[in-house]
Protein backbone atom coordinates (compact mmCIF):
# COMPACT_ATOMS: atom_id res chain seq x y z
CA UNK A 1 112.59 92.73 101.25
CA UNK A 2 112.97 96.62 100.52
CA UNK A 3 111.08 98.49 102.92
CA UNK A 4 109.28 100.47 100.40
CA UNK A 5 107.62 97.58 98.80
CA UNK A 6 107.01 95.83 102.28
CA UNK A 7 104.90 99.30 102.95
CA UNK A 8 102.79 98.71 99.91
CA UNK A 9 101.76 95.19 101.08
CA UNK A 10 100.60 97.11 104.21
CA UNK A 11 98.75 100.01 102.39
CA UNK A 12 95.33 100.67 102.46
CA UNK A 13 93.34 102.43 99.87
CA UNK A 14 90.02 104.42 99.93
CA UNK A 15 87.67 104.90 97.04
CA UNK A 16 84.75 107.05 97.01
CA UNK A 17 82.44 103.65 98.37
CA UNK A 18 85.16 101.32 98.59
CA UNK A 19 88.50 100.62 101.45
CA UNK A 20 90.84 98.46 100.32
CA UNK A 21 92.26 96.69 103.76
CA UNK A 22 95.49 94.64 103.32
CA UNK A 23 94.33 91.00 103.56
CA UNK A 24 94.34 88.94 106.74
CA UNK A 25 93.90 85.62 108.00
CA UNK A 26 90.39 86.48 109.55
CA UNK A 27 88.74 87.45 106.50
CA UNK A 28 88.83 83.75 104.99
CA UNK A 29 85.13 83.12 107.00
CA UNK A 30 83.54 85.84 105.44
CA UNK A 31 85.50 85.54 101.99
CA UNK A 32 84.37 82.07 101.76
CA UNK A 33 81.36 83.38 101.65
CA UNK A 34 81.82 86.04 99.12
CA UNK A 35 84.09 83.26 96.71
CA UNK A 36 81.37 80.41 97.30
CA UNK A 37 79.96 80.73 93.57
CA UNK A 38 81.00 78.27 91.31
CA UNK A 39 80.48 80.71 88.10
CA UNK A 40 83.27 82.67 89.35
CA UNK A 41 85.48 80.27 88.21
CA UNK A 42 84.05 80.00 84.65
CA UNK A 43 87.19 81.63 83.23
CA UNK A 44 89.91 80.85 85.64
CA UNK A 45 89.01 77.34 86.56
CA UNK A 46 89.14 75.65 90.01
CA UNK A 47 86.18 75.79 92.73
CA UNK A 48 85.21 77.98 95.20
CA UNK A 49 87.12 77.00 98.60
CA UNK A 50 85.42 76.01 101.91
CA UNK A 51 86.21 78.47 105.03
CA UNK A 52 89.40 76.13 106.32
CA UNK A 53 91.10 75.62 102.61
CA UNK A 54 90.92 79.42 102.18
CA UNK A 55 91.93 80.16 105.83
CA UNK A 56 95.08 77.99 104.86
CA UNK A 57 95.53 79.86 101.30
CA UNK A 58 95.22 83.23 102.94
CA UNK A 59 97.98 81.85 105.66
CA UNK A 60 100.52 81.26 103.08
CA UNK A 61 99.51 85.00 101.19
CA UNK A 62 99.90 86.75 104.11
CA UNK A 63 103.40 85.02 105.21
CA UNK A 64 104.71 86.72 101.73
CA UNK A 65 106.58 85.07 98.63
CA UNK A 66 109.66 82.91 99.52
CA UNK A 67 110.96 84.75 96.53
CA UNK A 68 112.64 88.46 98.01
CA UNK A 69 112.59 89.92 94.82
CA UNK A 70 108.89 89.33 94.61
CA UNK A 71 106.18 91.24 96.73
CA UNK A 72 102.41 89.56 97.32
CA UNK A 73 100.08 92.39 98.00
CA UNK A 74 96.72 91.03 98.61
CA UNK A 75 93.94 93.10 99.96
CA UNK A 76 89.89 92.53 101.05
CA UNK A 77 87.62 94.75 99.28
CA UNK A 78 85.07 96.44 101.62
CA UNK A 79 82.15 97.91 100.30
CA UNK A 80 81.71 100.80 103.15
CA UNK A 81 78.07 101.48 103.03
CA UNK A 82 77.12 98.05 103.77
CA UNK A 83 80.07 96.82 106.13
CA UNK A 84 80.85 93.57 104.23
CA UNK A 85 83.94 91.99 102.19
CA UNK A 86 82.95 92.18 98.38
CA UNK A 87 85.77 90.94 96.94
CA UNK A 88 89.93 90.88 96.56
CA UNK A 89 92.30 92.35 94.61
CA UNK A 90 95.98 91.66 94.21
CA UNK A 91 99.01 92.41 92.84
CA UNK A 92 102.55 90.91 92.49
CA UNK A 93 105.42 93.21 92.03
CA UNK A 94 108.33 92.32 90.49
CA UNK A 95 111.20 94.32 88.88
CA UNK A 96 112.37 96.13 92.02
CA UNK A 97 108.73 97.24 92.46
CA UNK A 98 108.60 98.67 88.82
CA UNK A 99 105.88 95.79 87.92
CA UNK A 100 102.91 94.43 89.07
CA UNK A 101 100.34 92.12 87.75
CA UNK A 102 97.13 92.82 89.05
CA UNK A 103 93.87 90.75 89.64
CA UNK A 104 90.20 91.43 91.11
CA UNK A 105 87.48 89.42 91.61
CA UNK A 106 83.50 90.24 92.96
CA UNK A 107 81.45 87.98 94.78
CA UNK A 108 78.59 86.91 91.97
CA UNK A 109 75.72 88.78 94.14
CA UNK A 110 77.73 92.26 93.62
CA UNK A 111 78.55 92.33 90.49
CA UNK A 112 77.41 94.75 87.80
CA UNK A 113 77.01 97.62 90.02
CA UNK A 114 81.33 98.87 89.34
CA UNK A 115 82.48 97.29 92.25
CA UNK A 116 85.46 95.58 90.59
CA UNK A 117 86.26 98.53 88.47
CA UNK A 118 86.32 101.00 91.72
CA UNK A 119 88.68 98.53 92.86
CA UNK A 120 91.01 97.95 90.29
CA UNK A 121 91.43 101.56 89.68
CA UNK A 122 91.86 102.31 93.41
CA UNK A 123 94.40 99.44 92.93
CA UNK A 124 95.97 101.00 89.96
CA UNK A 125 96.41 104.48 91.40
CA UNK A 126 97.63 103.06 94.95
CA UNK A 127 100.02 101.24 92.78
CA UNK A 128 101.50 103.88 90.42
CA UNK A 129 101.37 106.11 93.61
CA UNK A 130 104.08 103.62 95.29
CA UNK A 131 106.55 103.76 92.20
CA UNK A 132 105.15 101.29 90.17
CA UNK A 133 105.28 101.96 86.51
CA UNK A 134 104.06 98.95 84.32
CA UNK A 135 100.93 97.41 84.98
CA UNK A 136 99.47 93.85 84.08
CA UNK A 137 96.69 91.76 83.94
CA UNK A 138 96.04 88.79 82.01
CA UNK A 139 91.96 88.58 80.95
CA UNK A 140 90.15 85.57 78.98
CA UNK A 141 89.52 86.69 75.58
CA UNK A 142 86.06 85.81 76.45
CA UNK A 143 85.64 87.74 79.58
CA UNK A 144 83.75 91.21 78.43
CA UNK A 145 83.44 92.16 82.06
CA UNK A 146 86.94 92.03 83.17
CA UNK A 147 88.44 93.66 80.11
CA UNK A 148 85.90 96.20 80.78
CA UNK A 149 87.27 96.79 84.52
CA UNK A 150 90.72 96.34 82.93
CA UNK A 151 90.08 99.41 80.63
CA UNK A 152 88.72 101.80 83.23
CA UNK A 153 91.85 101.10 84.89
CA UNK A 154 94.18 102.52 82.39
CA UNK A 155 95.48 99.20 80.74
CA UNK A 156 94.84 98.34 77.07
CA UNK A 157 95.18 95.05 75.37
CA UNK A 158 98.50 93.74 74.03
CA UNK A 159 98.99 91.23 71.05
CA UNK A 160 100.49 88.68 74.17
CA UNK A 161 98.35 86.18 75.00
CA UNK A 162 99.73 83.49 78.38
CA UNK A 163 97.92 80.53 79.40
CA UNK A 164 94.99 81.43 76.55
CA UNK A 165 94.35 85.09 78.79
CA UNK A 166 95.22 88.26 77.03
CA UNK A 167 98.13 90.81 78.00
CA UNK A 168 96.71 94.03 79.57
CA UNK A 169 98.84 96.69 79.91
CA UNK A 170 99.75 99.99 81.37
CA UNK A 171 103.21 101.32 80.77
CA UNK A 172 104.21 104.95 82.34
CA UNK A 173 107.33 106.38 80.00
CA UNK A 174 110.46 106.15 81.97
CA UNK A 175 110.60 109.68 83.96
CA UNK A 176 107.07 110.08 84.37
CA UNK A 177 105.86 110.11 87.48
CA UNK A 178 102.13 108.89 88.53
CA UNK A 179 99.10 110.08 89.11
C-alpha cells in the first residue's frame, strides 16, 4: 500500500464542533448505539447491527481492503462539546489515491442540527488536502437530506445513476491543487 494513502487512513480531522478520529475496533459499543435506528436504513436497506456484528464489521474495516490498489478510510465522528460518537464517515480511494467515494451517516437523535454536513465537508477538504481530486457519492433520488450534505460539500449531481442512487460529483481540473 503507498505510504501516502496508508497516512490518510490514519488522519484525523477537526471541524469547528466536530474531530474526525480514524475508526477503531472499540467504538462498535458506542456506535451500536448511535446506528441502532431502523429509519436509518430507509434508503440504504439492511438493519441496524447489534454491538458484536458491528464489532466484527469494524474488525474487517480496520484490517484494510485485500485489494492494494484500494484504500478503506473509515473514521468515528465525535461531536466535541458533548464527548460522544455521532456518526461515521468513509471513503474508498481508488485510482492511485486520485478517487474516493465518500459516505456519512448521523445517528437519528442528531440529525438536523449540520452534523453530517460538518462532516462530509471536513471529509471533503481532508480528502482533497491528501491529493485526492475526484470526489463521489452515490445519494437516493429520494433522499433530500443527503443531497443536501452532498451539496455543501462541493459535489453536484451527475446524469449517472448505480444501484437506483444518483452520481455526486466533485472533479478538481487536472493541475489544480486543493483547498
Amino acid at each position: 500500500m503507498n505510504a501516502a494513502r496508508e497516512g490518510l487512513a490514519a488522519a484525523t480531522a477537526t471541524t469547528r464542533r466536530l474531530d474526525l478520529v480514524p475508526l477503531a475496533v472499540a467504538h462498535a459499543g458506542e456506535m451500536a448505539g448511535v446506528l441502532a435506528d431502523p429509519a436509518l436504513h430507509t434508503f440504504t436497506g439492511g438493519a441496524p447491527l447489534a454491538a458484536p456484528e458491528l464489532r466484527a464489521r469494524y474488525e474487517r474495516l480496520v484490517a484494510g481492503s485485500p485489494d492494494p490498489a484500494v484504500v478503506w478510510c473509515n473514521w468515528v465522528v465525535r461531536l466535541r462539546a458533548e464527548d460522544r460518537l455521532a456518526g461515521t464517515v468513509q471513503a474508498t480511494v481508488t485510482d492511485g489515491g486520485r478517487t474516493a467515494e465518500v459516505a456519512w451517516v448521523v445517528g437519528t437523535d442528531l440529525q438536523g442540527r449540520g452534523i453530517a454536513r460538518e462532516a462530509a465537508e471536513g471529509l471533503v477538504g481532508l480528502l482533497l488536502e491528501r491529493g485526492v481530486r475526484t470526489v463521489v457519492a452515490h445519494v437516493h433520488p429520494d433522499h433530500a437530506a443527503s443531497a443536501a450534505v452532498a451539496r455543501a460539500a462541493g459535489l453536484t449531481p451527475t446524469d449517472e445513476e448505480q444501484d437506483g442512487e444518483v452520481r455526486w460529483e466533485l472533479r478538481l481540473p487536472s493541475g489544480t491543487e486543493g483547498p
